[in-house]
N, C-alpha and C. Protein backbone atom coordinates (compact mmCIF):
# COMPACT_ATOMS: atom_id res chain seq x y z
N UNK A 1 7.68 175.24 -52.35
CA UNK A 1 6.37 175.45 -51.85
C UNK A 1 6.47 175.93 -50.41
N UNK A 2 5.18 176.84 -49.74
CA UNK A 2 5.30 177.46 -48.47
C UNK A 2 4.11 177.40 -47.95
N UNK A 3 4.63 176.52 -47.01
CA UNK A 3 3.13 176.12 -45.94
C UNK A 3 3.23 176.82 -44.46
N UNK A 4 2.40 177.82 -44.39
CA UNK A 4 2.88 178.67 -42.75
C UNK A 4 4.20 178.72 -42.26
N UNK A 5 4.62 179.27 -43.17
CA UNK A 5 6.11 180.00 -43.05
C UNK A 5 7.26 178.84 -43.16
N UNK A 6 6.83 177.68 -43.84
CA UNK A 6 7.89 176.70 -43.79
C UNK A 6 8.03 176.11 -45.37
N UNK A 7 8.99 176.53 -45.67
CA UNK A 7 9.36 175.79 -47.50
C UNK A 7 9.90 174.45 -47.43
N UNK A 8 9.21 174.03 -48.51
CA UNK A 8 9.11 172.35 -48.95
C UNK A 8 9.56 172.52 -50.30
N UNK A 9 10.23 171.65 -50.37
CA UNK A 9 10.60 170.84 -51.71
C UNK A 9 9.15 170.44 -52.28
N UNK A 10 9.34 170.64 -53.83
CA UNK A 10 7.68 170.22 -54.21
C UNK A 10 8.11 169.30 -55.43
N UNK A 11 7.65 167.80 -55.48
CA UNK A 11 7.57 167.00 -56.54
C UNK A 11 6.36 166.97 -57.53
N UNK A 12 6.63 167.58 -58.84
CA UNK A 12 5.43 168.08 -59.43
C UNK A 12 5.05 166.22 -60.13
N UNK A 13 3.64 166.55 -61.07
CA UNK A 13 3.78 165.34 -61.69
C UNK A 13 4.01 165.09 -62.86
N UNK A 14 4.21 163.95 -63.46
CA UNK A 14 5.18 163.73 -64.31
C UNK A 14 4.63 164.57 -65.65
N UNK A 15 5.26 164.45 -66.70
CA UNK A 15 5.22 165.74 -67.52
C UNK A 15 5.35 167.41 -67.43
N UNK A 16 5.81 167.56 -66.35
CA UNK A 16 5.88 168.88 -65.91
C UNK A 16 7.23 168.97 -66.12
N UNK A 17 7.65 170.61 -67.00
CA UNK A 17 9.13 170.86 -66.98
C UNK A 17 9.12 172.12 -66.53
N UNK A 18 10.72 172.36 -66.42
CA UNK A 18 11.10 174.00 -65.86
C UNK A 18 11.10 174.99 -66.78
N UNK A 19 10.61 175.84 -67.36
CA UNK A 19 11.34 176.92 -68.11
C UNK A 19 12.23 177.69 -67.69
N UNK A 20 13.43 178.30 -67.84
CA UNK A 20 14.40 179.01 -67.85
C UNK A 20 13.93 180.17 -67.59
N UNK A 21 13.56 181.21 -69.19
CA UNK A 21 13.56 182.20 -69.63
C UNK A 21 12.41 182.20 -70.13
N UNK A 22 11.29 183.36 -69.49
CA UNK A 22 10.87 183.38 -68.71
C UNK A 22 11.14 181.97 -67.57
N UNK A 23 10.98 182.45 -66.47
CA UNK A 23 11.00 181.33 -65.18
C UNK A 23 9.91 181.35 -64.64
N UNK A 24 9.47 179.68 -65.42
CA UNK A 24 7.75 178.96 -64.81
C UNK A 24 8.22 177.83 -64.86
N UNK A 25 7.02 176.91 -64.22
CA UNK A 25 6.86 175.63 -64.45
C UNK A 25 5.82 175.53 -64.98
N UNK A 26 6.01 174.79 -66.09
CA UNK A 26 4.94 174.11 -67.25
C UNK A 26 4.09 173.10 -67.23
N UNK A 27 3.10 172.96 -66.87
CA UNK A 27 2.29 172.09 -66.75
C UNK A 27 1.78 170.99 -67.89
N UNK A 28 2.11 169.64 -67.54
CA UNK A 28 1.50 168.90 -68.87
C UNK A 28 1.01 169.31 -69.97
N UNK A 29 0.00 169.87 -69.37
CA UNK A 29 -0.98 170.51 -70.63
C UNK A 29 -0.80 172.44 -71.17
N UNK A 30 0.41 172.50 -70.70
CA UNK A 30 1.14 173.47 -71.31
C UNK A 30 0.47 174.85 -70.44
N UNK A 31 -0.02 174.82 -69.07
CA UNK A 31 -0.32 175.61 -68.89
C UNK A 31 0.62 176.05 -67.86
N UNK A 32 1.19 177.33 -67.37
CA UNK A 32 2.26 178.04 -66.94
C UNK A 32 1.65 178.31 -65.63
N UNK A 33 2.85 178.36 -64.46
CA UNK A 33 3.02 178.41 -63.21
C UNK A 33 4.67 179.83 -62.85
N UNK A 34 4.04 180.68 -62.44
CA UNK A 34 4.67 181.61 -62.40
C UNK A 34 5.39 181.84 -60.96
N UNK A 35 6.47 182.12 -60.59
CA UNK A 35 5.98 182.13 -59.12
C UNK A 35 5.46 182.91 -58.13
N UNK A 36 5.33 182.71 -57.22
CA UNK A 36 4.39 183.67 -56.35
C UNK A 36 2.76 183.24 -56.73
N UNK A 37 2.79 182.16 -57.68
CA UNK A 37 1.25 181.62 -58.11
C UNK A 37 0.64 180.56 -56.99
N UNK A 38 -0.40 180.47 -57.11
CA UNK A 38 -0.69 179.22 -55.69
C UNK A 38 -1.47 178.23 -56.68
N UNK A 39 -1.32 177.20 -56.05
CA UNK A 39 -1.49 176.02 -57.10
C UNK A 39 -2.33 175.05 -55.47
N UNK A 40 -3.27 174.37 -56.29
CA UNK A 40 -4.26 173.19 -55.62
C UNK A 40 -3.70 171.67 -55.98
N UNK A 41 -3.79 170.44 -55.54
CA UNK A 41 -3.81 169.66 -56.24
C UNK A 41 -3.73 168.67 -55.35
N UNK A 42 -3.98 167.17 -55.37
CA UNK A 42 -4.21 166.08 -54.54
C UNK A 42 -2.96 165.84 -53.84
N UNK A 43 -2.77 165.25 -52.62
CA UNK A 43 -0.86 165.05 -52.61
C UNK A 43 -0.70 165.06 -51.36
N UNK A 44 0.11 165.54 -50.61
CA UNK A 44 0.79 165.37 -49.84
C UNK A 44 2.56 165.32 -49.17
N UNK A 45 2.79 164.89 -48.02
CA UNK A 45 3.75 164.91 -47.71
C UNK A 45 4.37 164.04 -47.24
N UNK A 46 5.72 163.32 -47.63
CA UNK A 46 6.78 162.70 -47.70
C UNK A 46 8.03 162.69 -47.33
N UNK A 47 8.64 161.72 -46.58
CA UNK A 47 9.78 161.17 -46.46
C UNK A 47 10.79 161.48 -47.58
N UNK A 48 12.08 161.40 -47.72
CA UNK A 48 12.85 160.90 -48.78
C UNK A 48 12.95 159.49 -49.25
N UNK A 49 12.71 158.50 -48.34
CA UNK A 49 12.58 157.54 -48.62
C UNK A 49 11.44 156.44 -49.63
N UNK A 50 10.12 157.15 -48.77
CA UNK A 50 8.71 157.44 -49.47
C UNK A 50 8.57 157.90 -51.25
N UNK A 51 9.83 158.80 -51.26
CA UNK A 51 9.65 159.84 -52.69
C UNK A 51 10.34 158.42 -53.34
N UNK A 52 11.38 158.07 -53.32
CA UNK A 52 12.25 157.20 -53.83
C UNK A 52 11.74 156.29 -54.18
N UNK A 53 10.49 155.23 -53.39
CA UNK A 53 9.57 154.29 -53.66
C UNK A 53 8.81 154.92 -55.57
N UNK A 54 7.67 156.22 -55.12
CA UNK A 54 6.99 156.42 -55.85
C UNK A 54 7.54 156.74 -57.33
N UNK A 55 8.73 157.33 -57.02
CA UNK A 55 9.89 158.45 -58.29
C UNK A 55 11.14 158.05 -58.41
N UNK A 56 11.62 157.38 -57.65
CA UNK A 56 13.28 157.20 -57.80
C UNK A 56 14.22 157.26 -57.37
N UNK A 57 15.20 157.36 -57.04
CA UNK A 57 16.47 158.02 -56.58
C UNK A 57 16.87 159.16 -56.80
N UNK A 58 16.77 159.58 -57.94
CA UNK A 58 17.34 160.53 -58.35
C UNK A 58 16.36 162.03 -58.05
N UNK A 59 15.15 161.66 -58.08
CA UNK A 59 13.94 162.82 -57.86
C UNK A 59 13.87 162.59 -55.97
N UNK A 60 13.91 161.61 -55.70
CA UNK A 60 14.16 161.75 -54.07
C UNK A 60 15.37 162.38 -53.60
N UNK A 61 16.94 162.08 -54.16
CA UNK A 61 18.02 162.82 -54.11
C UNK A 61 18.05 164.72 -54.17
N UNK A 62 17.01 164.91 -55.97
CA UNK A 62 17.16 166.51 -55.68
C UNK A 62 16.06 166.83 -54.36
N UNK A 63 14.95 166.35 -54.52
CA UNK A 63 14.23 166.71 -53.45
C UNK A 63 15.23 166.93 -52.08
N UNK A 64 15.50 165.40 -51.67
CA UNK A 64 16.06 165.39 -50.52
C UNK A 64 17.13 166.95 -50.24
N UNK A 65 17.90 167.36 -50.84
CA UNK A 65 18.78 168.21 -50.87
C UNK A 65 18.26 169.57 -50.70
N UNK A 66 17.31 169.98 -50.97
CA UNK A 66 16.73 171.37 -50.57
C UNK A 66 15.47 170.82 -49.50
N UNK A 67 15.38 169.95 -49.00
CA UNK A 67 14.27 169.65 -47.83
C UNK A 67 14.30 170.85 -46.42
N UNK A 68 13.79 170.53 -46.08
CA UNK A 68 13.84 171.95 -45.00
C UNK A 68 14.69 170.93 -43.34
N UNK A 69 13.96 172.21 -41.94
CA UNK A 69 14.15 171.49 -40.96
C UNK A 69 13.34 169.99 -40.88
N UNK A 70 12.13 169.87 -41.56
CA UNK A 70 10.93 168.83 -40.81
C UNK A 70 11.68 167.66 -42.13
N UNK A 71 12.24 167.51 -42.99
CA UNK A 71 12.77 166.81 -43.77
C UNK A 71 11.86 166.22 -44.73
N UNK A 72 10.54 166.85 -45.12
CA UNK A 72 9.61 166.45 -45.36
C UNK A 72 9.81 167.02 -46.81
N UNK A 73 9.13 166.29 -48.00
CA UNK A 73 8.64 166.66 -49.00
C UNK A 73 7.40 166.55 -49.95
N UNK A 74 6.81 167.43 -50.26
CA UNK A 74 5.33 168.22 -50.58
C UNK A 74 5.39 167.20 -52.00
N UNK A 75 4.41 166.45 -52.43
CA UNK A 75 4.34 166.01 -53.90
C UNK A 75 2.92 165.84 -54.28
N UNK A 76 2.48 166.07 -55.58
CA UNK A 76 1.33 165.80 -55.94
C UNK A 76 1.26 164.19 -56.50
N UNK A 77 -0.11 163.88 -55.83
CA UNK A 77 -0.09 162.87 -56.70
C UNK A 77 -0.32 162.24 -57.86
N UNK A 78 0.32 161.09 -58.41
CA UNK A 78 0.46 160.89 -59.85
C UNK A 78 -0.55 161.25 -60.95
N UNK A 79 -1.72 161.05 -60.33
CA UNK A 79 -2.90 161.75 -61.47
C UNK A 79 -3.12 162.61 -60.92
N UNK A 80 -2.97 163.77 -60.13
CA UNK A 80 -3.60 164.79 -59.62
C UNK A 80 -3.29 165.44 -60.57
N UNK A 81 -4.77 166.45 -60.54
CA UNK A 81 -5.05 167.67 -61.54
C UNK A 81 -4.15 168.80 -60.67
N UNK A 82 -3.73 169.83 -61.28
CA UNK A 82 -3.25 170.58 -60.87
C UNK A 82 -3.92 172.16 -60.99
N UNK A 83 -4.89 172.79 -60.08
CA UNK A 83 -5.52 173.79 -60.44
C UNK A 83 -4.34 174.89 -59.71
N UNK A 84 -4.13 176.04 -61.04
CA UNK A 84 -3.37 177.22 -61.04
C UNK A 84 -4.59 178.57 -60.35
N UNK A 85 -3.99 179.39 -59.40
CA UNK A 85 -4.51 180.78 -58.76
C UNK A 85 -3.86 181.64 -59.50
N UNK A 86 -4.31 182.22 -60.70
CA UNK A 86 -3.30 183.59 -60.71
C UNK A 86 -2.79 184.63 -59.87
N UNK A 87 -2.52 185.22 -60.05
CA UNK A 87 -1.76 186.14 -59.19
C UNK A 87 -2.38 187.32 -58.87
């Protein structure tokens, strides 16, 4: 994710997977995220430590690892709807 010129790690919510081939992210309800798409949704920004509380170790770990300079990471929250911008 890119907030005024600065990329974040983005923790989607749960039920969301990656596709490969084509390359999207899939939304619960099966609706597709392309990139270069802009997406809305409740959430905020996080610690690694913070992520680890809500998600785990292991989802705070990949996060943590592509975090930027501010060490911060972008996540929606657990029921947040996720509204898609096409392109």
């Amino acid at each position: 994710m890119e907030l005024e010129g600065v990329q974040y790690p983005l923790v989607w919510p749960a039920g969301t997977r990656w596709q490969e081939d084509p390359t999207v992210v899939v939304l619960e309800d099966g609706e597709k995220v392309e990139p270069g798409m802009t997406v809305y949704g409740g959430g905020g920004y996080l610690y690694r430590d913070h992520i680890e509380e809500l998600s785990g170790s292991a989802v705070a770990e990949a996060a943590e690892r592509c975090a930027g300079p501010t060490g911060e990471i972008a996540f929606f929250n657990i029921e947040s709807e996720v509204d898609v911008v096409p392109n």
